[in-house]
N, C-alpha and C. Protein backbone atom coordinates (compact mmCIF):
# COMPACT_ATOMS: atom_id res chain seq x y z
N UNK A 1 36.18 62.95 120.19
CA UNK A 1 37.35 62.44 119.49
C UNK A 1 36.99 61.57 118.29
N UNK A 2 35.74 60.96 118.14
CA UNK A 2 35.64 60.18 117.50
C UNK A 2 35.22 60.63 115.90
N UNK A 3 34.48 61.80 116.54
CA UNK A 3 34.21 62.61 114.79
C UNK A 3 36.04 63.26 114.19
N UNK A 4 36.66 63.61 114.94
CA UNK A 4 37.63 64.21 114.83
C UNK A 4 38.31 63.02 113.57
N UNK A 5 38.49 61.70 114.53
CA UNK A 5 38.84 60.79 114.04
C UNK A 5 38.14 60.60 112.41
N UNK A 6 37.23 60.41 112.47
CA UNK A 6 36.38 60.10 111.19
C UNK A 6 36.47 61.23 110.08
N UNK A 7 36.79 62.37 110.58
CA UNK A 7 37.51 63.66 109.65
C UNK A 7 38.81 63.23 108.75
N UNK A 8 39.46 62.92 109.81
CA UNK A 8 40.93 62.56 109.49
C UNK A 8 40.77 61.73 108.27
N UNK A 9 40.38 60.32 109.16
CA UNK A 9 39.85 59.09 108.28
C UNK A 9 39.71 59.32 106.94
N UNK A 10 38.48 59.76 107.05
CA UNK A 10 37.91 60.45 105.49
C UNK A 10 38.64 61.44 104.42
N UNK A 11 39.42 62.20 105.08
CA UNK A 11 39.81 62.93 104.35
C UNK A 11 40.93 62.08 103.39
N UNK A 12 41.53 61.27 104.67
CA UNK A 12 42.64 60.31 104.07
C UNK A 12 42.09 59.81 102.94
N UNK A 13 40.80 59.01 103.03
CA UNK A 13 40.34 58.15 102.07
C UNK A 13 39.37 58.64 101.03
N UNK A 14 39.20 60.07 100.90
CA UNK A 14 38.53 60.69 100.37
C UNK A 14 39.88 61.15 99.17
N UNK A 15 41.16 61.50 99.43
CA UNK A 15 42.48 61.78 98.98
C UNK A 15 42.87 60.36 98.04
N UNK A 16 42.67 59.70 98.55
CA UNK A 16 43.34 57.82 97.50
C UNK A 16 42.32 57.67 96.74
N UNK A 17 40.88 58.21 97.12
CA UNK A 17 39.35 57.53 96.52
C UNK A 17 39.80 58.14 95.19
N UNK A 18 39.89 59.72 95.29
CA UNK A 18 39.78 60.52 94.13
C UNK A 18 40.71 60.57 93.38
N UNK A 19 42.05 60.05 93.72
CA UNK A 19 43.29 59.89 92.77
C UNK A 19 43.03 58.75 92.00
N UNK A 20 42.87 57.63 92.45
CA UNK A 20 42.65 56.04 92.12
C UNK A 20 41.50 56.54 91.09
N UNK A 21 40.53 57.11 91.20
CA UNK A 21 39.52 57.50 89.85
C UNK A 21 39.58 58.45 89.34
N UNK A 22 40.73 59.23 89.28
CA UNK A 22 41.26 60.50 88.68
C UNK A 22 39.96 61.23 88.47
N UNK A 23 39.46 62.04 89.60
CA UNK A 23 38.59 63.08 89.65
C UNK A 23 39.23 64.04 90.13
N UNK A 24 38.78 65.27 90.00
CA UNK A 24 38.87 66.49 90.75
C UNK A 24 38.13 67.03 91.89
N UNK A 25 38.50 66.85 92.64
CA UNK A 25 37.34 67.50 93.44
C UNK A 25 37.86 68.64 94.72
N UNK A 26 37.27 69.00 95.42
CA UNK A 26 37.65 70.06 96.15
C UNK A 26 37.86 69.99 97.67
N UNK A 27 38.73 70.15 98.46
CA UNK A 27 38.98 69.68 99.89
C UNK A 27 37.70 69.24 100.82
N UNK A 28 36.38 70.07 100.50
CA UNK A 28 35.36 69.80 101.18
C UNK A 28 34.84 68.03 100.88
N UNK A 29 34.94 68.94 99.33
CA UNK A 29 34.09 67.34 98.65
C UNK A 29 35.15 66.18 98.80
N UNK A 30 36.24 66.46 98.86
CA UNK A 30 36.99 65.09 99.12
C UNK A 30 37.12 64.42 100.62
N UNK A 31 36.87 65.29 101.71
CA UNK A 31 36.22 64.69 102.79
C UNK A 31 34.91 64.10 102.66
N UNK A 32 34.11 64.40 102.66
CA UNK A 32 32.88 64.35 102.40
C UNK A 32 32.54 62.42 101.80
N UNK A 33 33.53 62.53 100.43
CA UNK A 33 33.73 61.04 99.90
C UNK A 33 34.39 60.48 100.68
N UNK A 34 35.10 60.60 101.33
CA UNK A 34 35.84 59.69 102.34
C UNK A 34 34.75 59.23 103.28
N UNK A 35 34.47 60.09 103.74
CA UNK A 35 33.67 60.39 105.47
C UNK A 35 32.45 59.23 104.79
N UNK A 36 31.36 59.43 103.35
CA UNK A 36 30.57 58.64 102.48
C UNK A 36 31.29 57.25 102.86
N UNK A 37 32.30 56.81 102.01
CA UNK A 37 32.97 55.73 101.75
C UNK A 37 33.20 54.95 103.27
N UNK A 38 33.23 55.88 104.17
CA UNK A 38 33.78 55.36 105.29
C UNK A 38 32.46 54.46 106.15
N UNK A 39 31.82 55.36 105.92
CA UNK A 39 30.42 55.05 106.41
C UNK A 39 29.61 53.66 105.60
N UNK A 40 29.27 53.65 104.49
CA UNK A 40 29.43 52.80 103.68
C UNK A 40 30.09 51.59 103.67
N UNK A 41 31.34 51.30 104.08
CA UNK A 41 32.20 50.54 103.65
C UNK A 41 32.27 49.70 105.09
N UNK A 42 32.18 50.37 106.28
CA UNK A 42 31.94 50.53 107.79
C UNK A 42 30.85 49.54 107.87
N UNK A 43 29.54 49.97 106.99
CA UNK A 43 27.86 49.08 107.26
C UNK A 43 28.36 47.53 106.47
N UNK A 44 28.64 47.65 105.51
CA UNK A 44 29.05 46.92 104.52
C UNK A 44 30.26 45.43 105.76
N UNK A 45 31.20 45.89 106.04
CA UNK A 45 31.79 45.06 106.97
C UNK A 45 31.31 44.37 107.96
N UNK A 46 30.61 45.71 108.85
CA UNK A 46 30.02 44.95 109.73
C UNK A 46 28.58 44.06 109.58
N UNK A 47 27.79 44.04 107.97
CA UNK A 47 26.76 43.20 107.54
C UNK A 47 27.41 42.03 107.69
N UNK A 48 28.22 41.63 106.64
CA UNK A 48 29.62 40.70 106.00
C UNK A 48 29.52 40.02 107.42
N UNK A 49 30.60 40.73 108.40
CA UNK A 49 31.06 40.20 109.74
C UNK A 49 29.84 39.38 110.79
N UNK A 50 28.52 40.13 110.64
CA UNK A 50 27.71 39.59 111.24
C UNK A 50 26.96 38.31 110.56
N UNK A 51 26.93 38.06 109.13
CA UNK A 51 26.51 36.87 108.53
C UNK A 51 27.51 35.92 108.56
N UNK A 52 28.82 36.30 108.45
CA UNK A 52 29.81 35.02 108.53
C UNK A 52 30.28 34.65 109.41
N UNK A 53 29.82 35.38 111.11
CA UNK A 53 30.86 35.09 112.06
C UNK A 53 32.18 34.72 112.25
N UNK A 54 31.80 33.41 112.62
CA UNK A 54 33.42 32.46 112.38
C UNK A 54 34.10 32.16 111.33
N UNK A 55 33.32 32.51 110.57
CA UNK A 55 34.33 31.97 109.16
C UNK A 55 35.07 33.57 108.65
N UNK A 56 34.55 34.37 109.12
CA UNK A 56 35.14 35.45 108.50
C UNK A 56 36.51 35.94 109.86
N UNK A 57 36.30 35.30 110.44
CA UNK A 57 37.39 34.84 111.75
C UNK A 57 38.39 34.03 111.44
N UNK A 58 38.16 33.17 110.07
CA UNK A 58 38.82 32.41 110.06
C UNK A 58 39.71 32.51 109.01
N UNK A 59 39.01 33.20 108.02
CA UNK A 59 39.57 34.02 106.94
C UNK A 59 40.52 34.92 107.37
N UNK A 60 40.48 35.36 108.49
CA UNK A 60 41.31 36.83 108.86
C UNK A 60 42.66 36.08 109.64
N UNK A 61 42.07 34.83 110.00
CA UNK A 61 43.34 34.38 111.07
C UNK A 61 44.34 33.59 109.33
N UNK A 62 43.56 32.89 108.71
CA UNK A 62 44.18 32.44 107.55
C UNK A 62 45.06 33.49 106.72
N UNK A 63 44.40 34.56 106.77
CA UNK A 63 45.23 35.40 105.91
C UNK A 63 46.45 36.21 106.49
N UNK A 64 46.31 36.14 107.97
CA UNK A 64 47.77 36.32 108.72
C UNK A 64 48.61 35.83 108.81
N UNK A 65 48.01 34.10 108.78
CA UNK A 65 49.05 33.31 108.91
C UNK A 65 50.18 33.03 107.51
N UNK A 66 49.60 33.42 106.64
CA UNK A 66 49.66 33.16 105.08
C UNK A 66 50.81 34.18 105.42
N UNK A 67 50.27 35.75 105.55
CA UNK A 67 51.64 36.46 105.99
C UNK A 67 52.56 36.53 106.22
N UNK A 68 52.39 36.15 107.52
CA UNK A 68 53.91 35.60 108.63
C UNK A 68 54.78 34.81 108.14
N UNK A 69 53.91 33.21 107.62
CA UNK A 69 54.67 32.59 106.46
C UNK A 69 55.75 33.14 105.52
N UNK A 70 54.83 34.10 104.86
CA UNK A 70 55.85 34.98 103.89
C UNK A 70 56.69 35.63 104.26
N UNK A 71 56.70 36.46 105.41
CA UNK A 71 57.33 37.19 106.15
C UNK A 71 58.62 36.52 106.31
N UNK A 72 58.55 35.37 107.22
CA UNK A 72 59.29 34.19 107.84
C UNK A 72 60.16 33.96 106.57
N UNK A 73 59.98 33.46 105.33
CA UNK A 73 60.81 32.53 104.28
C UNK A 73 61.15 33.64 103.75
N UNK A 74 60.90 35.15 103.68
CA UNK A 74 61.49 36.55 103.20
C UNK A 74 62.41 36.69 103.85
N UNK A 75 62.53 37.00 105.15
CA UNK A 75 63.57 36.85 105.89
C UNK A 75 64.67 35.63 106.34
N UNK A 76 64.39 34.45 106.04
CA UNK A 76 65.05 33.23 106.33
C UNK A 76 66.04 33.47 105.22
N UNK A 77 65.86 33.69 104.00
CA UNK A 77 66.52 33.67 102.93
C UNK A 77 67.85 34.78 102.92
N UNK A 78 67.67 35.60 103.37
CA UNK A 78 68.68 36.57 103.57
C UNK A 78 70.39 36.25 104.31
């Protein structure tokens, strides 16, 4: 299931990669950049995640809360 998954994935993000940089490319090759990107972007996080631990814990809880906030006074106003 999990490659299945990472098909999907990729293809998705292989589809936004190549619009956002207006290329052409071809159903294979636009999986392919996804499936790349995914992998990539995947090592890249979990480097990040493992040098900052807690703070990148803390960043993630900060930037939810920042959210909800907004969320909250978006809806209060109505």
């Amino acid at each position: 299931m999990p490659v299945v998954l990472l098909i999907i994935v990729g293809a998705a993000a292989g589809f936004i990669a190549t619009r956002l940089m207006r290329i052409e490319a071809g159903i294979v090759q636009t999986v392919l950049i996804g499936i790349g990107g995914a992998l990539i972007g995947g090592l890249a996080i979990r480097f990040l995640v493992a040098i900052t631990g807690a703070l990148a814990g803390l960043v993630g809880a900060l930037l939810g809360a920042l959210l909800l906030i907004w969320v909250w006074q978006t809806f209060r106003q109505r």
